[in-house]
Protein backbone atom coordinates (compact mmCIF):
# COMPACT_ATOMS: atom_id res chain seq x y z
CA UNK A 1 271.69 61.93 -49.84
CA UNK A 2 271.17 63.75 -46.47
CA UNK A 3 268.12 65.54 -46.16
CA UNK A 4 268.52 69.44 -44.89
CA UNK A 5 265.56 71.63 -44.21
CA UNK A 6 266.07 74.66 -45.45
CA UNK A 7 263.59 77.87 -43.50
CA UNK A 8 263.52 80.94 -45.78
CA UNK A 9 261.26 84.06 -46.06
CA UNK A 10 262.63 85.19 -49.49
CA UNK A 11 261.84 82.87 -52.53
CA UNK A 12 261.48 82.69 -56.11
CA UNK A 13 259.15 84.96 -57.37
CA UNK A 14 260.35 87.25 -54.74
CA UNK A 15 263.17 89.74 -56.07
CA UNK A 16 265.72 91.71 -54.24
CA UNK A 17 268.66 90.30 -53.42
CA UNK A 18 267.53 88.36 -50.34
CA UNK A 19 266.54 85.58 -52.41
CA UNK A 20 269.91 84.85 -54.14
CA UNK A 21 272.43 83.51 -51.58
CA UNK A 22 269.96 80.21 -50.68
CA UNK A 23 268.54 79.93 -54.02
CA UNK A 24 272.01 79.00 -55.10
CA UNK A 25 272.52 77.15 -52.21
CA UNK A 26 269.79 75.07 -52.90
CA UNK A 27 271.29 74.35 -56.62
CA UNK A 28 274.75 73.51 -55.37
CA UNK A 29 273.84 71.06 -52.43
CA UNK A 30 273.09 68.06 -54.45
CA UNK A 31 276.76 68.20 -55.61
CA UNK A 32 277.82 67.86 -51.94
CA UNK A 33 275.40 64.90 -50.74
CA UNK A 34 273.01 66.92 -49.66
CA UNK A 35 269.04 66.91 -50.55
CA UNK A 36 267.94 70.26 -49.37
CA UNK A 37 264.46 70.47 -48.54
CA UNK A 38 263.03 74.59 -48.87
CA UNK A 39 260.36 75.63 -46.63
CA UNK A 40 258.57 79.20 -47.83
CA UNK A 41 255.71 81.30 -47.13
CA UNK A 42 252.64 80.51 -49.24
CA UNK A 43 251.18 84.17 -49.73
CA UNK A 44 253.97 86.15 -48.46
CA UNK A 45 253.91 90.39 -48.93
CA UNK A 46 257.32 90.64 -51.15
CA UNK A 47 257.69 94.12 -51.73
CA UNK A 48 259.68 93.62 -55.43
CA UNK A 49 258.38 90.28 -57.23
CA UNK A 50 261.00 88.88 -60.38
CA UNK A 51 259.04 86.54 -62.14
CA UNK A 52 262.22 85.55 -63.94
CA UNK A 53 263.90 84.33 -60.74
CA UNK A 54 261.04 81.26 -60.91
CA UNK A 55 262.83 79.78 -64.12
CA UNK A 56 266.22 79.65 -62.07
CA UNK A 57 264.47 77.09 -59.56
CA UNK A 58 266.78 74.46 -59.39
CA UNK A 59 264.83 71.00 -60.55
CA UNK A 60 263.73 68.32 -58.31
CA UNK A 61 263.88 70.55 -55.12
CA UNK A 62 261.38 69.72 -52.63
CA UNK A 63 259.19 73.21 -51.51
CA UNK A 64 256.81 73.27 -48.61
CA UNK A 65 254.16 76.01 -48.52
CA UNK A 66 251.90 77.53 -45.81
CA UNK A 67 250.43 80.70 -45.13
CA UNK A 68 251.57 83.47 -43.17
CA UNK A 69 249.05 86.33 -41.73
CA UNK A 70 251.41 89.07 -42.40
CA UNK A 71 250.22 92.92 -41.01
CA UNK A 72 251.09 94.93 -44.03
CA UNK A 73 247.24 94.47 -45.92
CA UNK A 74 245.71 96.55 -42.82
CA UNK A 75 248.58 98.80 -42.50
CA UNK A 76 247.97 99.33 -46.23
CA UNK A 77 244.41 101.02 -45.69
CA UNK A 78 246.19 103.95 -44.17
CA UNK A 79 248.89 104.09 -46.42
CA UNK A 80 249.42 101.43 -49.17
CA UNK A 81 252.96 103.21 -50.17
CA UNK A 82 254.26 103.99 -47.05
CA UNK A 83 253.67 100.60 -45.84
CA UNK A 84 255.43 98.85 -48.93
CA UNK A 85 258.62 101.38 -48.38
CA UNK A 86 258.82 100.22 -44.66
CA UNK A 87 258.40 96.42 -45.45
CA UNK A 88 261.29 96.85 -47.96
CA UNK A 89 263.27 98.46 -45.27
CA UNK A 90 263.24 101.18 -46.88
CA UNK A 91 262.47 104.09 -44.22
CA UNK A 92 262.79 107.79 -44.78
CA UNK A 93 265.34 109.83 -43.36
CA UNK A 94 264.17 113.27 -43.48
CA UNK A 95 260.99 114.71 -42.64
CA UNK A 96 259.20 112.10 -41.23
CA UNK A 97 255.17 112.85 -41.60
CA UNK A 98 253.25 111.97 -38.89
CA UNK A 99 251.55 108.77 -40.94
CA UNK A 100 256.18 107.89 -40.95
CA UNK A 101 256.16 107.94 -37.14
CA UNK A 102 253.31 105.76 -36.51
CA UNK A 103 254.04 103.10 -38.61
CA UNK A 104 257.59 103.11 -37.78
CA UNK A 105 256.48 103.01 -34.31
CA UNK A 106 253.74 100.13 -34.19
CA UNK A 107 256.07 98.49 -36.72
CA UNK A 108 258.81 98.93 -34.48
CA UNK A 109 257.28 98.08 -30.96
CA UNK A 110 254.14 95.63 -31.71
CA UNK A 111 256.21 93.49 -33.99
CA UNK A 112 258.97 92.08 -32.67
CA UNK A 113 261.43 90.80 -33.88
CA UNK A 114 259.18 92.06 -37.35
CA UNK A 115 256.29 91.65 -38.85
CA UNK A 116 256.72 87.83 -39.88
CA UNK A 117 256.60 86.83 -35.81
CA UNK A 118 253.22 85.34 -36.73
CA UNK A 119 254.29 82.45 -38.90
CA UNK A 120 256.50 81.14 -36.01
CA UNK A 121 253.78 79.01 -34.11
CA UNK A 122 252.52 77.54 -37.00
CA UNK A 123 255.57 76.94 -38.73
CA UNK A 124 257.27 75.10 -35.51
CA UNK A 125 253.63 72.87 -35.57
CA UNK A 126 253.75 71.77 -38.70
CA UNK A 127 257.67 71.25 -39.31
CA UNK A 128 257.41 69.27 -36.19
CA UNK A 129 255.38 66.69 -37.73
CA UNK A 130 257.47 66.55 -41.07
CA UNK A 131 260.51 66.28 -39.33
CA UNK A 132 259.23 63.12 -37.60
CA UNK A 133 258.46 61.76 -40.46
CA UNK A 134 260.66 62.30 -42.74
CA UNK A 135 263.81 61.91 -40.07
CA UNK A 136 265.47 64.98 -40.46
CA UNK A 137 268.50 65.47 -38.88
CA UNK A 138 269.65 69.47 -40.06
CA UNK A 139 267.57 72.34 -40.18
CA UNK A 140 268.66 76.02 -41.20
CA UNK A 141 267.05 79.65 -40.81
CA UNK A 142 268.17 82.41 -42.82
CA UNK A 143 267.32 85.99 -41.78
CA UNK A 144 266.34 88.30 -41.80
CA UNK A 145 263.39 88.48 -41.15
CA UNK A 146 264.62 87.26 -37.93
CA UNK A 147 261.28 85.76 -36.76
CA UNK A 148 262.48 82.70 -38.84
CA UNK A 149 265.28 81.87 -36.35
CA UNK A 150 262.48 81.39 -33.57
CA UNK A 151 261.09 79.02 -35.83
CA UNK A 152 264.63 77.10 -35.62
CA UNK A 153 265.08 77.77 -32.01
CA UNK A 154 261.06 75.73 -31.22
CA UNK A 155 262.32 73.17 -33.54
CA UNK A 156 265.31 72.61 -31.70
CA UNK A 157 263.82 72.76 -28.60
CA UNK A 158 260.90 69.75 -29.69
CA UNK A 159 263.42 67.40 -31.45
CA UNK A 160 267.27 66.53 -31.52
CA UNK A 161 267.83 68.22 -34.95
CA UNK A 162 271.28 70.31 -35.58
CA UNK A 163 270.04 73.82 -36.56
CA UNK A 164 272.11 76.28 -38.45
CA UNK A 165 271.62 80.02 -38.17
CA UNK A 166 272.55 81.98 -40.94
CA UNK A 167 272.45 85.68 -40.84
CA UNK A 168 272.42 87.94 -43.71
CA UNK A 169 272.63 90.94 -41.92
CA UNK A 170 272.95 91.36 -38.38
CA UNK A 171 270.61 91.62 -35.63
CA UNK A 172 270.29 94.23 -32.85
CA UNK A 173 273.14 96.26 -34.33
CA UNK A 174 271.57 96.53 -38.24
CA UNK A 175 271.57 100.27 -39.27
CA UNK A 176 268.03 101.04 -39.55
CA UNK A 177 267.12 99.45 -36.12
CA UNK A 178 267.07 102.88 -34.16
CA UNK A 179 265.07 104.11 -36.80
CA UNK A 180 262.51 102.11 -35.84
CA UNK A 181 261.64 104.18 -32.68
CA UNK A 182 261.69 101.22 -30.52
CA UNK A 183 261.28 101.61 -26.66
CA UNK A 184 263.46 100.76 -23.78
CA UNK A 185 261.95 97.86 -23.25
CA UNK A 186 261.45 96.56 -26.62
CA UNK A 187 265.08 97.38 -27.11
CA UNK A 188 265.63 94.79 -24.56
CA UNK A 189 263.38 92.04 -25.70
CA UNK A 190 265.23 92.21 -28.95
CA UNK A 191 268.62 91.95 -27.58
CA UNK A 192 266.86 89.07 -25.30
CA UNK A 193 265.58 87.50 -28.61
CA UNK A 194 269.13 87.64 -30.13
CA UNK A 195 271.12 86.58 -27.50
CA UNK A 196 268.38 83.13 -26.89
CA UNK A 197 269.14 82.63 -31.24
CA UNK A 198 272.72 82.45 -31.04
CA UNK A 199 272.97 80.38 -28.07
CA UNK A 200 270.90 77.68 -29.12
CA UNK A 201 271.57 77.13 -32.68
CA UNK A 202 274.69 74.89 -33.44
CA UNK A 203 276.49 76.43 -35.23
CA UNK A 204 275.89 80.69 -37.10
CA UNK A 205 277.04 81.32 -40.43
CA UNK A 206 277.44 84.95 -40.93
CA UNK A 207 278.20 86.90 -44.02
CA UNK A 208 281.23 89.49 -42.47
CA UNK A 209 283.62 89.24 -40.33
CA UNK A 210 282.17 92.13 -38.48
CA UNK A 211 279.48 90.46 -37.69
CA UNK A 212 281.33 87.51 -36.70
CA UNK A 213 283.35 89.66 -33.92
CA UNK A 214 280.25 90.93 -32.97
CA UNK A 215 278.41 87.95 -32.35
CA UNK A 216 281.61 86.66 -30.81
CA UNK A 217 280.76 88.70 -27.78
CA UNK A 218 277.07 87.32 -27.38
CA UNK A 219 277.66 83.88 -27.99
CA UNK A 220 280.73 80.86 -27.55
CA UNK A 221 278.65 78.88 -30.20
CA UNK A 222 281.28 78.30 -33.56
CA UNK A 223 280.73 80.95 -36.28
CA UNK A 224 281.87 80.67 -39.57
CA UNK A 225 281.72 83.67 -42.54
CA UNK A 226 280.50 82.58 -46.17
CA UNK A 227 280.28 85.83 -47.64
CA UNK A 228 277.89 85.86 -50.60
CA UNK A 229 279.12 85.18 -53.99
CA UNK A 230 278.46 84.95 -58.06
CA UNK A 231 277.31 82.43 -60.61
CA UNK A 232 278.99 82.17 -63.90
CA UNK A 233 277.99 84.13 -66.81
CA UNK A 234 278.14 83.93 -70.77
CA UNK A 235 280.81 86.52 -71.46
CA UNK A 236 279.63 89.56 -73.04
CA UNK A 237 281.91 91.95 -74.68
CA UNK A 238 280.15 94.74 -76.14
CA UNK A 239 280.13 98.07 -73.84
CA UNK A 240 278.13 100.79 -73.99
CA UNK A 241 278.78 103.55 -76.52
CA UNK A 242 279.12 105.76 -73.20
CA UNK A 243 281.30 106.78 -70.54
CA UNK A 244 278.27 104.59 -68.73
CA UNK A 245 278.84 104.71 -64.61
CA UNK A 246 275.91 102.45 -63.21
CA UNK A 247 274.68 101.19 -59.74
CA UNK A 248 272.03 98.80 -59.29
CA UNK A 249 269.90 98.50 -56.12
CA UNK A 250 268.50 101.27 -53.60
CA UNK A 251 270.07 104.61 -53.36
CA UNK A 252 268.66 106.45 -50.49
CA UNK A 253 269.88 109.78 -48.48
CA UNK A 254 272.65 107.62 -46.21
CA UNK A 255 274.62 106.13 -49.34
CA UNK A 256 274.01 109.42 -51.08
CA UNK A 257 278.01 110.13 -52.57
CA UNK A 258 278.38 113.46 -52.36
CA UNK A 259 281.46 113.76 -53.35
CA UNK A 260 281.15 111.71 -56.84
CA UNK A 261 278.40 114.12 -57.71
CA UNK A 262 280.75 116.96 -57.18
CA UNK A 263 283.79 115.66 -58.74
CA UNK A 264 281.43 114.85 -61.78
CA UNK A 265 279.88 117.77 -62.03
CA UNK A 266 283.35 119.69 -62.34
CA UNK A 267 284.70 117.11 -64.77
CA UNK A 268 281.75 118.16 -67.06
CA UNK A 269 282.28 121.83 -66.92
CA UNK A 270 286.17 121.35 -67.08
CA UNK A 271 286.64 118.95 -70.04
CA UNK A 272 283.97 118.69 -73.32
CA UNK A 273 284.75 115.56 -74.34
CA UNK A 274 284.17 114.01 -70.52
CA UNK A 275 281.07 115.81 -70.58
CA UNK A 276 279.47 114.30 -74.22
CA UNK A 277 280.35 110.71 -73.40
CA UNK A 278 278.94 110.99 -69.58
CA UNK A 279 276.07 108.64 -68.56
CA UNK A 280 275.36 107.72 -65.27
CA UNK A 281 272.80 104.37 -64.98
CA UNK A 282 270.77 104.09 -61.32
CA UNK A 283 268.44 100.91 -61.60
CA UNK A 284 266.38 100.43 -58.21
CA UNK A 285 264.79 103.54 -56.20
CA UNK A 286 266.44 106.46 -55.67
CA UNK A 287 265.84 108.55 -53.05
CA UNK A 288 264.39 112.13 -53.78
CA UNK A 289 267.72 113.79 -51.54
CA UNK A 290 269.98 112.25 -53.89
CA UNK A 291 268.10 113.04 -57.09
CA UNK A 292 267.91 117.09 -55.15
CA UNK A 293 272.06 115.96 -55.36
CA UNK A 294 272.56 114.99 -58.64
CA UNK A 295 270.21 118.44 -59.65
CA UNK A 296 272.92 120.87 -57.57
CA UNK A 297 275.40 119.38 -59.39
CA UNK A 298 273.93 119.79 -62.13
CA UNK A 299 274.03 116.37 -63.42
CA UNK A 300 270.27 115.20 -63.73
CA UNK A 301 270.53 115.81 -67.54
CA UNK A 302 273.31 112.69 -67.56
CA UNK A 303 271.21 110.49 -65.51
CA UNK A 304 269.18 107.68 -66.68
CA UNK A 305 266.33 106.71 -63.89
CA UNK A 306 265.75 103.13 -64.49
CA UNK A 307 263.30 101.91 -61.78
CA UNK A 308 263.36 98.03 -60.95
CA UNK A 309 265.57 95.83 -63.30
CA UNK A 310 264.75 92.31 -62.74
CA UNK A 311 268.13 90.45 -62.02
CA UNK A 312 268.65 88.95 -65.37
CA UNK A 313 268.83 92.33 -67.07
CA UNK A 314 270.92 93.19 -64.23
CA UNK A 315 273.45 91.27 -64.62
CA UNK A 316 273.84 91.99 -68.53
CA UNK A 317 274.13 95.44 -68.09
CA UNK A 318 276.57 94.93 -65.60
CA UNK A 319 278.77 93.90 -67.82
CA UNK A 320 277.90 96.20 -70.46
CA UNK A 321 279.05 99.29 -68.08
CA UNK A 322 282.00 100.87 -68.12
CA UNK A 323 282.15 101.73 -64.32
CA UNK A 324 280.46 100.27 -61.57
CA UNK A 325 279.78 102.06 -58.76
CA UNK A 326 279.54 99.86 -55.16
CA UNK A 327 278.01 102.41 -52.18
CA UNK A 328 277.68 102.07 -48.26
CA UNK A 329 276.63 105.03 -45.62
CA UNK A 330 279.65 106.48 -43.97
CA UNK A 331 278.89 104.93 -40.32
CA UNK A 332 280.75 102.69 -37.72
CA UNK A 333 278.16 100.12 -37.94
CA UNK A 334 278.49 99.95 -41.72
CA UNK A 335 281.69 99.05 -41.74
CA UNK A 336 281.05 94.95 -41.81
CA UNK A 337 278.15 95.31 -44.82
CA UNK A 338 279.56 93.78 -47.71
CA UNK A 339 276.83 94.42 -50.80
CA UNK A 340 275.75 91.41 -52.60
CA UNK A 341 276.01 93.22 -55.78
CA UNK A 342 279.36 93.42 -55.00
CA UNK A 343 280.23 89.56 -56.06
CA UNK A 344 278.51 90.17 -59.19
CA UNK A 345 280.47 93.24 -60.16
CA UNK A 346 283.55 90.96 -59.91
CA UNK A 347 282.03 88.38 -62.45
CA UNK A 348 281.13 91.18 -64.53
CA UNK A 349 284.81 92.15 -64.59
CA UNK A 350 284.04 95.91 -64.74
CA UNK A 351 285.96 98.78 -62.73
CA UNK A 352 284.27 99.16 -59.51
CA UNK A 353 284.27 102.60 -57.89
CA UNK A 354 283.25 101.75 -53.96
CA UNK A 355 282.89 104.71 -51.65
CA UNK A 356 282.23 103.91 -47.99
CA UNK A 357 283.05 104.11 -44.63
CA UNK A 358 286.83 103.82 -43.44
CA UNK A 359 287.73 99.80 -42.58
CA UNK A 360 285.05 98.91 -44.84
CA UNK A 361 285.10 95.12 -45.57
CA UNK A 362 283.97 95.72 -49.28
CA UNK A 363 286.64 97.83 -49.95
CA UNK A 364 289.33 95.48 -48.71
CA UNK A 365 287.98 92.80 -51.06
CA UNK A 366 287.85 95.57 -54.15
CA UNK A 367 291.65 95.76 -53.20
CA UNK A 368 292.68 92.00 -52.89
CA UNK A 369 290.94 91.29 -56.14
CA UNK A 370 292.32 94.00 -57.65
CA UNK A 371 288.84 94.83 -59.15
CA UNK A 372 288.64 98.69 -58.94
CA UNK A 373 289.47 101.76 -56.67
CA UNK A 374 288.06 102.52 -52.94
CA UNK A 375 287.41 106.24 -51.23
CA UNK A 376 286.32 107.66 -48.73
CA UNK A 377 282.89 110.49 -48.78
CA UNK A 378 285.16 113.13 -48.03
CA UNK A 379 287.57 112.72 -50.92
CA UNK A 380 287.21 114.53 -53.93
CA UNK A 381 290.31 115.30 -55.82
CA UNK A 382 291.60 111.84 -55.99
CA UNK A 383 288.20 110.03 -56.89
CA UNK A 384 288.63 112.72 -59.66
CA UNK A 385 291.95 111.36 -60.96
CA UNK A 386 290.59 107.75 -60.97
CA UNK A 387 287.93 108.69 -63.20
CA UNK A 388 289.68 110.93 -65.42
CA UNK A 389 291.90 108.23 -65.87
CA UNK A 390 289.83 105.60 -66.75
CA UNK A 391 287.79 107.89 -68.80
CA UNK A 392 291.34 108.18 -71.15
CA UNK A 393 291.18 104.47 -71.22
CA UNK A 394 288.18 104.03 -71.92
CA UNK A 395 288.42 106.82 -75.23
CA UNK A 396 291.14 104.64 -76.15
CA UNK A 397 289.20 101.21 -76.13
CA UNK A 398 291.56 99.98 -72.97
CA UNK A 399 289.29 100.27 -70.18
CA UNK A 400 289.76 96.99 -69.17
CA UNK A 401 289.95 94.51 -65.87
CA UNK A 402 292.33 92.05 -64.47
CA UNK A 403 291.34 91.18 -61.18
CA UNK A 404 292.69 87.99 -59.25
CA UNK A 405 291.74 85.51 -56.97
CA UNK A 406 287.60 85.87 -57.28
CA UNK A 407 286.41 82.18 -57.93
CA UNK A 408 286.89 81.92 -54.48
CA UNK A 409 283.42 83.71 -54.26
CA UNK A 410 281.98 81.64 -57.17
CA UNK A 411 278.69 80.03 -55.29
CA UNK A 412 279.81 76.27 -56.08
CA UNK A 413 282.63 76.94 -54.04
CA UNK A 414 280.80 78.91 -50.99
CA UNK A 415 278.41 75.97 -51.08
CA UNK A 416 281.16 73.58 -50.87
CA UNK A 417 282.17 75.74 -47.73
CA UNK A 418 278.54 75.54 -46.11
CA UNK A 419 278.35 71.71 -46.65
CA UNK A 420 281.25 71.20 -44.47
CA UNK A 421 279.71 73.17 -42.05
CA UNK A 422 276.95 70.50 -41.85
């Protein structure tokens, strides 16, 4: 089998779901002819560890270690919390303290393109000497952190590999990057950094077709979208007893849905029964503007604050929902994010209620799948409707899904995709 060199921040026991698109990867490329070799931080700062994730690590599989001198530990001494949010990418959004500003700013301006920059030099030194001997001929970066593409760009440069850069997110154009408080001129050395990434690598996998456009007018180098996906589950039938609407991952001020709180919150004071069987599920952090939400709308008696859920539970009480609920921030530049989660809720073959921006991409493939319903924030009446209607189905035990077309999105098949891009 051919030998590919895989570069990635985010491994097993790291959690999030950063680490899911190339630890499947890594499981699927055997199938293809391909021996994929990972290459991970020793001692890296992962801000949400899943030990569980370590028993999905695909046997056999090659991993290289070394250390990384990542910032966070001295940023910690001022502000151990703080620092953890911001290394998440997690930044506040109102009322930023003055302890917010600085470290958005040093973070910002002294580490560019983030905080990982420091494992480049190292990493290109001793990758050089295992390429050479063990005659590799493909290497691939994943980002972000972006930092890992200059490792791909000084291997490229020292030997006559074919390097792949895939993005998980974009670059320069990534929502929180002018939160960041960055400066004219490290604005520039950013969009210098970017534009030098995608016209060396070979070839750029991306996971929108936003982001393809987009990087369409920085580079002539061939991109190619492999969106994330989902892995087969054991079917699970049972539902909860409840009326259960449930998101998974970070709910913060931007993806705050307004509107859903409000239509629920007259639902319960219009209709009894609606308002016994109501249960709304939020695993992951929630931000303390929608929590002030959910309170106005008097709702917080309904809510069940479950904190991190490593992915394994996850994906069992996906399926035991009755709704899920698939959020973006109502912005331009969030129009090409297309949730992870969102390839799960289609294996989970629950209702998905997305809310997001207009020309999302998520929403278009809730509607060619036939998997759920898609608003706007502004609407309220309608998103109403939707749920009173599934809320009759679901008191008469026929809440159910028939969506079409979704193996495409199965992760055998998006790894059969990426091996023909090698």
């Amino acid at each position: 089998m051919r030998k590919v060199l895989v570069i990635t921040y985010y491994w097993p026991p790291a959690g999030g779901p950063g680490v899911q698109r190339w630890l499947k990867f890594v499981k699927y490329l055997p199938d293809f002819g391909f021996a994929p070799i990972v290459y991970a931080p020793e001692n890296p700062s992962y801000p949400i560890l899943d030990e569980k994730l370590l028993e999905e690590l695909p046997e056999n599989v090659r991993v290289l270690k070394q250390p990384i001198r990542e910032p966070y530990f001295f940023a910690s001494l001022l502000s151990k919390k703080k620092t953890k949010s911001i290394s998440s990418g997690i930044i506040p959004e109102k009322k930023l303290s003055l302890m917010d500003r600085m470290l958005l700013w040093v973070r910002g301006n002294f580490f560019i393109p983030d905080a990982r920059k420091f494992w480049v030099k190292p990493s290109v030194k001793f990758l050089s000497e295992y390429i050479s001997k063990e005659k590799i001929e493909t290497i691939i970066t994943t980002g972000p952190p972006h930092s890992l593409h200059l490792i791909g760009m000084g291997l490229k440069r020292n030997h006559s590999v074919r390097w792949i850069a895939d993005f998980r997110d974009p670059w320069t154009s990534i929502g929180y990057h002018n939160k960041l408080r960055l400066t004219s001129s490290s604005i520039r050395k950013h969009k210098k950094m970017e534009h030098e990434v995608l016209n060396s690598a070979d070839k750029i996998v991306v996971t929108s077709s936003t982001t393809k456009k987009e990087f369409e007018q920085i580079t002539k180098r061939p991109i190619e979208v492999i969106t994330n996906g989902f892995e087969s589950i054991s079917k699970n039938d049972s539902r909860d007893d409840h009326f259960t609407i449930s998101h998974f991952g970070s709910l913060l001020t931007g993806r705050n849905p307004d509107n859903l709180w409000k239509a629920l919150g007259e639902l319960i004071s219009e209709n009894e029964s609606f308002k016994v069987s109501l249960r709304i599920q939020l695993a992951g952090v929630v931000g303390q503007e929608v929590l002030q939400s959910l309170e106005k709308s008097k709702l917080m008696d309904f809510v069940d604050l479950m904190g991190y859920v490593s992915h394994d539970e996850i994906l069992k009480l996906q399926q035991k929902s009755q709704v899920l609920l698939l959020l973006e921030i109502d912005s331009k530049e969030t129009q090409g994010i297309i949730p992870g989660k969102l390839f799960e809720y289609l294996s989970a073959k629950r209702p998905i209620l997305a809310i997001g921006p207009q020309d999302w991409e998520a929403a278009q493939i809730v509607k060619e799948t036939e998997s759920g319903a898609v608003f706007l924030h502004k609407e309220v009446d309608s998103l109403k409707n939707v749920l009173l209607k599934w809320f009759q189905q679901y008191t008469n035990n026929e809440l159910e899904l028939t969506s079409k077309d979704i193996e495409r999105y199965h992760r055998r098949n998006l790894t059969d995709a990426l091996a023909n891009i090698i």
